[in-house]
Protein backbone atom coordinates (compact mmCIF):
# COMPACT_ATOMS: atom_id res chain seq x y z
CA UNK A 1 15.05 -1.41 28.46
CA UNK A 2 17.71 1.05 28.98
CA UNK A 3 19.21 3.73 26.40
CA UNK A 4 22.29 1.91 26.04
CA UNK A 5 20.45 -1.37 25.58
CA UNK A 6 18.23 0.18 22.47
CA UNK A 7 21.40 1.65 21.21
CA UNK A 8 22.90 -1.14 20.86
CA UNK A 9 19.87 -3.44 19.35
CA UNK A 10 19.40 -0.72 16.89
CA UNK A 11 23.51 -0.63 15.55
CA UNK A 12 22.73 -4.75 15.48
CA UNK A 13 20.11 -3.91 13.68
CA UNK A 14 21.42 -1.06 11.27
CA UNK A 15 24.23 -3.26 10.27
CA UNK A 16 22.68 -6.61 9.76
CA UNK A 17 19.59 -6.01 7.89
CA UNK A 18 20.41 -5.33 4.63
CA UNK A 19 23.60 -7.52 4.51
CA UNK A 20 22.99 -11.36 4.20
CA UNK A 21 23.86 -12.37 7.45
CA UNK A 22 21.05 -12.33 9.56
CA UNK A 23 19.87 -9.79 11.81
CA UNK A 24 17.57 -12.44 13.60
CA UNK A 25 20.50 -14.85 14.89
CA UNK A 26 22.68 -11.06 15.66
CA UNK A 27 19.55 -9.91 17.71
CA UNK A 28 20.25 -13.34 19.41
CA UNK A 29 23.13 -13.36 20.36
CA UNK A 30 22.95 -8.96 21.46
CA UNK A 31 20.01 -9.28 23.20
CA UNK A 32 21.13 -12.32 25.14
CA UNK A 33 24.74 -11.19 25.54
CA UNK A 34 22.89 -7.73 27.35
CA UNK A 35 20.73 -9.92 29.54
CA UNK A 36 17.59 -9.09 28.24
CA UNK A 37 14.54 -11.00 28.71
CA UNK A 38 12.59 -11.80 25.53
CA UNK A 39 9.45 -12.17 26.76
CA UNK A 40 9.31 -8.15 27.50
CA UNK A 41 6.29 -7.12 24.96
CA UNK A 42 8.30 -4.07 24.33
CA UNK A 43 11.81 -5.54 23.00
CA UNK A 44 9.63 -7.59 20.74
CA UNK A 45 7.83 -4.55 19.53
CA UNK A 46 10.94 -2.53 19.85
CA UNK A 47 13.06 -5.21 17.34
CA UNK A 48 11.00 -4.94 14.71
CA UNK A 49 10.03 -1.08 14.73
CA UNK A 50 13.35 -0.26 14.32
CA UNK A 51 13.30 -1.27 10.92
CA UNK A 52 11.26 1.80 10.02
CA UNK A 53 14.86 3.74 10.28
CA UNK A 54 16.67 1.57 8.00
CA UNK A 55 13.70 1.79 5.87
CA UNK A 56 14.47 5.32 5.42
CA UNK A 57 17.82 4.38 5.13
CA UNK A 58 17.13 3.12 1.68
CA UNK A 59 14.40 5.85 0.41
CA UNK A 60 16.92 8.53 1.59
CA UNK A 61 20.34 6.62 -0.30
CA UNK A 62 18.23 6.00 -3.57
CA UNK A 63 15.50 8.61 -3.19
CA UNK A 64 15.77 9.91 -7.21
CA UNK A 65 15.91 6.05 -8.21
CA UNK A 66 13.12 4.99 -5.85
CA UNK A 67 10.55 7.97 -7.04
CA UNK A 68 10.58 6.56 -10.56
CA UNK A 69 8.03 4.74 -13.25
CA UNK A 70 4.89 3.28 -12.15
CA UNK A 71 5.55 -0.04 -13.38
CA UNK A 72 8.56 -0.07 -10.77
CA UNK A 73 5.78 0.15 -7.67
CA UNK A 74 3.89 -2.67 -9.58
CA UNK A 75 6.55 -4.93 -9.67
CA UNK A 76 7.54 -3.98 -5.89
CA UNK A 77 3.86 -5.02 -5.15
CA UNK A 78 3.99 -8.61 -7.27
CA UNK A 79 7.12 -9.55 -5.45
CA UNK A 80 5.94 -8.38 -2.05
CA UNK A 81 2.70 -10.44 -2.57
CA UNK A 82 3.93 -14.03 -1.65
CA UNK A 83 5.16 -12.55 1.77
CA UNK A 84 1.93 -11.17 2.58
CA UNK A 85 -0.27 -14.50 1.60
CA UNK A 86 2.76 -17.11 3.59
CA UNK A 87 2.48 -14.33 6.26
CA UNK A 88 -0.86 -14.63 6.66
CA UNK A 89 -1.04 -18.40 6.30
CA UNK A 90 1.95 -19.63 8.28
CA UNK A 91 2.20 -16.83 11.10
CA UNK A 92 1.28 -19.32 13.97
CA UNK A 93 4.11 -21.60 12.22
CA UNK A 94 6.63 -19.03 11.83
CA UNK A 95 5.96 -17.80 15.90
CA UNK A 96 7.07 -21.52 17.04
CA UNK A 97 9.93 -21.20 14.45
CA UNK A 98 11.17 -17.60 16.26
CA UNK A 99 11.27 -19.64 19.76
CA UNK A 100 13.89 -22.50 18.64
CA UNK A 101 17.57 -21.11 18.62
CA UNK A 102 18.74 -23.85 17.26
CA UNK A 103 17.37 -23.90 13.82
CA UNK A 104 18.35 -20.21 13.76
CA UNK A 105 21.89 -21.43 13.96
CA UNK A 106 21.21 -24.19 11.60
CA UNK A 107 19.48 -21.60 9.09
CA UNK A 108 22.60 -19.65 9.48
CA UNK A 109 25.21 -22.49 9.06
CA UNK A 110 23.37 -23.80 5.77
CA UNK A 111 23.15 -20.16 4.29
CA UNK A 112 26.48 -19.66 5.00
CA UNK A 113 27.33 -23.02 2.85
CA UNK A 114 25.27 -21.39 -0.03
CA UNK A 115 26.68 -18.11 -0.29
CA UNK A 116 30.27 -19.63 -0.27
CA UNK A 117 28.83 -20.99 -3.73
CA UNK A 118 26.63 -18.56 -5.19
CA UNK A 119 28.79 -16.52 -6.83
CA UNK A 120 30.05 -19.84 -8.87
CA UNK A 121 26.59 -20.80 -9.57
CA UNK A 122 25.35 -17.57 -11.28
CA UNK A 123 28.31 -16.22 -12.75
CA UNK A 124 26.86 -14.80 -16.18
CA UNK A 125 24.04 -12.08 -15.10
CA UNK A 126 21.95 -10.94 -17.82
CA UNK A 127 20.30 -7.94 -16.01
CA UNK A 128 22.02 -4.85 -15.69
CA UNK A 129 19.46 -2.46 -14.31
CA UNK A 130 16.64 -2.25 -12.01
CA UNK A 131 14.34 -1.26 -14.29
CA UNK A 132 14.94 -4.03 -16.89
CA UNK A 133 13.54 -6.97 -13.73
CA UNK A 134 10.51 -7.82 -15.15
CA UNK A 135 7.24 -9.34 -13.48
CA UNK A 136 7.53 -12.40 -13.49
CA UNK A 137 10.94 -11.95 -12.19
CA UNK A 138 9.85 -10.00 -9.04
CA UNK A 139 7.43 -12.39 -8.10
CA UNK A 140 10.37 -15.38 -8.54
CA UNK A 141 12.30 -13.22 -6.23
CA UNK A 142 8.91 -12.69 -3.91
CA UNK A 143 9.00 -16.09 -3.76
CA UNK A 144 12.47 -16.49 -2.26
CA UNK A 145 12.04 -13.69 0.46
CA UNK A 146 9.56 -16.01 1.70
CA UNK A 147 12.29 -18.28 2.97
CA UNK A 148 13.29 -15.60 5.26
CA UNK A 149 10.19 -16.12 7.34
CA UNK A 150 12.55 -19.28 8.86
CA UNK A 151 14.74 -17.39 11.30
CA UNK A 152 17.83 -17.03 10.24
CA UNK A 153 17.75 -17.51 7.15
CA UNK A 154 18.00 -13.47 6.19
CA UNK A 155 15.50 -11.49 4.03
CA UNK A 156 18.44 -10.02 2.27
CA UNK A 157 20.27 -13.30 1.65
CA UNK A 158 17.57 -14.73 0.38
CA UNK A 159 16.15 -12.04 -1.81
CA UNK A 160 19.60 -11.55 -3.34
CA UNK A 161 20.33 -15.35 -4.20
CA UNK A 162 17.17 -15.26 -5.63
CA UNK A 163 17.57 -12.36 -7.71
CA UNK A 164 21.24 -13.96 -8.99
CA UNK A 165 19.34 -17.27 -9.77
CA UNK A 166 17.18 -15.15 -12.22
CA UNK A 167 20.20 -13.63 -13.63
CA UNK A 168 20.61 -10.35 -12.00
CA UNK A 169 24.32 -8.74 -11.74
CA UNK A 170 24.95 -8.93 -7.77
CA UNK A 171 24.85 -4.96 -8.00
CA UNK A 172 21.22 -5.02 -9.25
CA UNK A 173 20.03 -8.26 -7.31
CA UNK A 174 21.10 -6.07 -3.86
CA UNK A 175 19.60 -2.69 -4.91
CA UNK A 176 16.03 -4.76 -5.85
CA UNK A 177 16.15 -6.18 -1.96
CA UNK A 178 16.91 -3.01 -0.72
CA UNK A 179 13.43 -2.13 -2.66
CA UNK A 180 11.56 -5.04 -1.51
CA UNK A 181 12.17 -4.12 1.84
CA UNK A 182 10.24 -1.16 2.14
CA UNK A 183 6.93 -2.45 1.70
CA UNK A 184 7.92 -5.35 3.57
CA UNK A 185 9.53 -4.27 6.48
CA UNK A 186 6.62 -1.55 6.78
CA UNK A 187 3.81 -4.21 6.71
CA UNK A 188 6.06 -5.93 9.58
CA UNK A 189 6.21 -2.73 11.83
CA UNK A 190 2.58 -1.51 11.36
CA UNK A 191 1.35 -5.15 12.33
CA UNK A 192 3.77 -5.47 15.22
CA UNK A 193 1.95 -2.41 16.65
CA UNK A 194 -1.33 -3.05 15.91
CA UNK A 195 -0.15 -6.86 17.68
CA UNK A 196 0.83 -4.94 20.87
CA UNK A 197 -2.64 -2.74 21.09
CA UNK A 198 -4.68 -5.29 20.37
CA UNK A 199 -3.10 -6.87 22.95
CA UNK A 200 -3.83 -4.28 25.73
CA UNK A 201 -0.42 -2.45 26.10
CA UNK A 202 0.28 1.24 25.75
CA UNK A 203 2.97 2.35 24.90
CA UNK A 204 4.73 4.92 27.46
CA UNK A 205 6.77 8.63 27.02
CA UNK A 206 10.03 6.74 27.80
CA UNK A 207 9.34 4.04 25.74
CA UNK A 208 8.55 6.46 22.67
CA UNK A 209 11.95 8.12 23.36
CA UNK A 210 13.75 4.84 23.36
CA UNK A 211 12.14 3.74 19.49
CA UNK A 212 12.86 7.70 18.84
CA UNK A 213 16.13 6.66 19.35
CA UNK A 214 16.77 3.29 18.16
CA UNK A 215 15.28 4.39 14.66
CA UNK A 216 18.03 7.20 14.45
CA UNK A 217 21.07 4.91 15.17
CA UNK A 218 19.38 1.93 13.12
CA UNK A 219 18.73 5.03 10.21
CA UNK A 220 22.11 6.07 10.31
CA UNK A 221 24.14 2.61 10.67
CA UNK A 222 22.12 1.44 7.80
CA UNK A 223 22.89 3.81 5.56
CA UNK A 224 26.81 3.15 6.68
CA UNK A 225 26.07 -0.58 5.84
CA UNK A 226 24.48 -0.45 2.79
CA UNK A 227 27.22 1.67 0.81
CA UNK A 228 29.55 -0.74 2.48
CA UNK A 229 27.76 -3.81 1.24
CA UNK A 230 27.63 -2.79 -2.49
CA UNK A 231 30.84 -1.48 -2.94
CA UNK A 232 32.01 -4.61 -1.09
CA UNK A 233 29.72 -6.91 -3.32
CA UNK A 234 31.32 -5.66 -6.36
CA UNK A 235 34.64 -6.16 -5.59
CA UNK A 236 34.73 -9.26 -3.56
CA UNK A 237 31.27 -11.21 -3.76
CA UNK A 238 30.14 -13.14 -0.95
CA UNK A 239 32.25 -15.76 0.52
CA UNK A 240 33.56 -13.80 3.17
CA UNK A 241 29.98 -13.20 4.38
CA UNK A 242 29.18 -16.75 3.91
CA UNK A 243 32.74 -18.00 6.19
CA UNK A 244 30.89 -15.15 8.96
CA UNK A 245 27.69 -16.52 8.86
CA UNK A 246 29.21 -20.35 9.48
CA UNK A 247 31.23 -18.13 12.35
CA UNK A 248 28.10 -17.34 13.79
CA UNK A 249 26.48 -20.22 13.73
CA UNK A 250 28.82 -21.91 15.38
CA UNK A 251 29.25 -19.46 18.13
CA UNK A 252 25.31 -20.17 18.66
CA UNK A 253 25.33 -23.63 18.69
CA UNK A 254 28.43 -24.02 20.92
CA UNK A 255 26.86 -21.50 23.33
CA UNK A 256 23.77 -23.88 23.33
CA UNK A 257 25.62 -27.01 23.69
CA UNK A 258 27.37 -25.16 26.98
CA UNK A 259 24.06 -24.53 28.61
CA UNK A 260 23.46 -21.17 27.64
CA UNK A 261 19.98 -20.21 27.13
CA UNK A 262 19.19 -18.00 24.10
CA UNK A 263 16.20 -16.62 22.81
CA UNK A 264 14.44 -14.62 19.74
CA UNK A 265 12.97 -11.74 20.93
């Protein structure tokens, strides 16, 4: 992997994660547009570390809201729960789901459908503030993250619709995903590494400059996104993300029906 290369995953990445479009079928599409081969252990490792700077992203952007009541953490923990026991349960399912390229497109062409909707659907939020989600709630919206596990689908997309569907304002059902995905995208970066050890590989000096790197430009492109998102959110809802993802989806599956080969690292 070059600099330019990990550059370039990690703006994919800083922009896509915490909007709901996807950053699986994006890494797709980058990683196969650059040439890259998927099966380097690396770029798999590399994809999913990353997220430990848009992680930081959020604590930084919300850092007085985030260091708040202890029944906040709880509630972080009951909705992060379902992830870790469909995690554990499904991993060797989800692995054969991460090689087929075409239900990522498929994922991405039906989400897109919903979230031309959604805002229609649950139209009278009750839920104004963070603090007011209660437990049962959070593990509801636990519950939906857990269709993010099929590629494509998107974490935050998923997460968000959920939190509508319980009556959250868009605002609020955005900011609690933004949450959610601390603890989760953590528990997916420490297990990636303790994957690639356990496996036998070591990571080099080069190769700890190039996550150095990517975690910087996926920290700061995050940050970029995520006051983008919710001021966008507010205004204009989420059609136009829903038209993109059908865009993408598209652009996947005609690129498959041309011969292409793509792959999720």
């Amino acid at each position: 992997m070059t600099f330019f290369e990990a550059i370039v995953l990690a703006i994919i990445e800083g922009v896509t994660e915490f909007l709901p479009i996807s950053s699986t079928g994006h890494i797709i599409l980058g990683s196969s547009l650059l040439g890259m081969d998927p099966s380097q252990p690396f770029l798999k490792l590399f994809t999913v570390a990353i997220q430990f700077g848009a992680i930081l992203s959020v604590v930084v952007l919300y850092f007085k809201r985030f260091f708040q009541r202890l029944d906040f953490y709880f509630k972080l923990v009951v909705a992060f729960i379902p992830a870790v026991v469909f995690g554990l349960l499904f991993s060797d399912k989800i692995d054969q789901l991460l090689e087929s390229p075409l239900g990522v497109a498929c994922a991405l062409l039906l989400g897109g459908i919903v979230l031309l909707f959604v805002d229609r659907w649950f139209n009278k939020p009750e839920v104004d503030e963070v603090a007011d989600i209660s437990y049962s709630t959070a593990l509801k919206i636990g519950l939906f993250q857990c269709l993010s596990m099929i590629p494509g689908t998107s974490r935050s997309a998923a997460t968000i619709v959920g939190g509508m569907s319980q009556q959250l304002s868009r605002k609020v059902a955005a900011e609690f995903s933004f949450f959610l995905a601390v603890p989760t995208m953590l528990g997916a970066t420490v297990k990636k590494l303790y994957d690639f050890y356990k496996d036998g590989y070591i990571i080099s000096s080069e190769e700890l400059q190039l996550l150095a790197v990517g975690n910087l430009v996926a920290f700061i492109v995050a940050m970029l996104a995520i006051r983008f998102f919710i001021t966008f959110l507010q205004k204009r809802g989420f059609q136009l993300f829903g038209w993109y993802r059908i865009a993408v989806g598209l652009v996947i599956l005609i690129l498959l029906l041309s011969g292409h080969t793509l792959s999720v690292v």
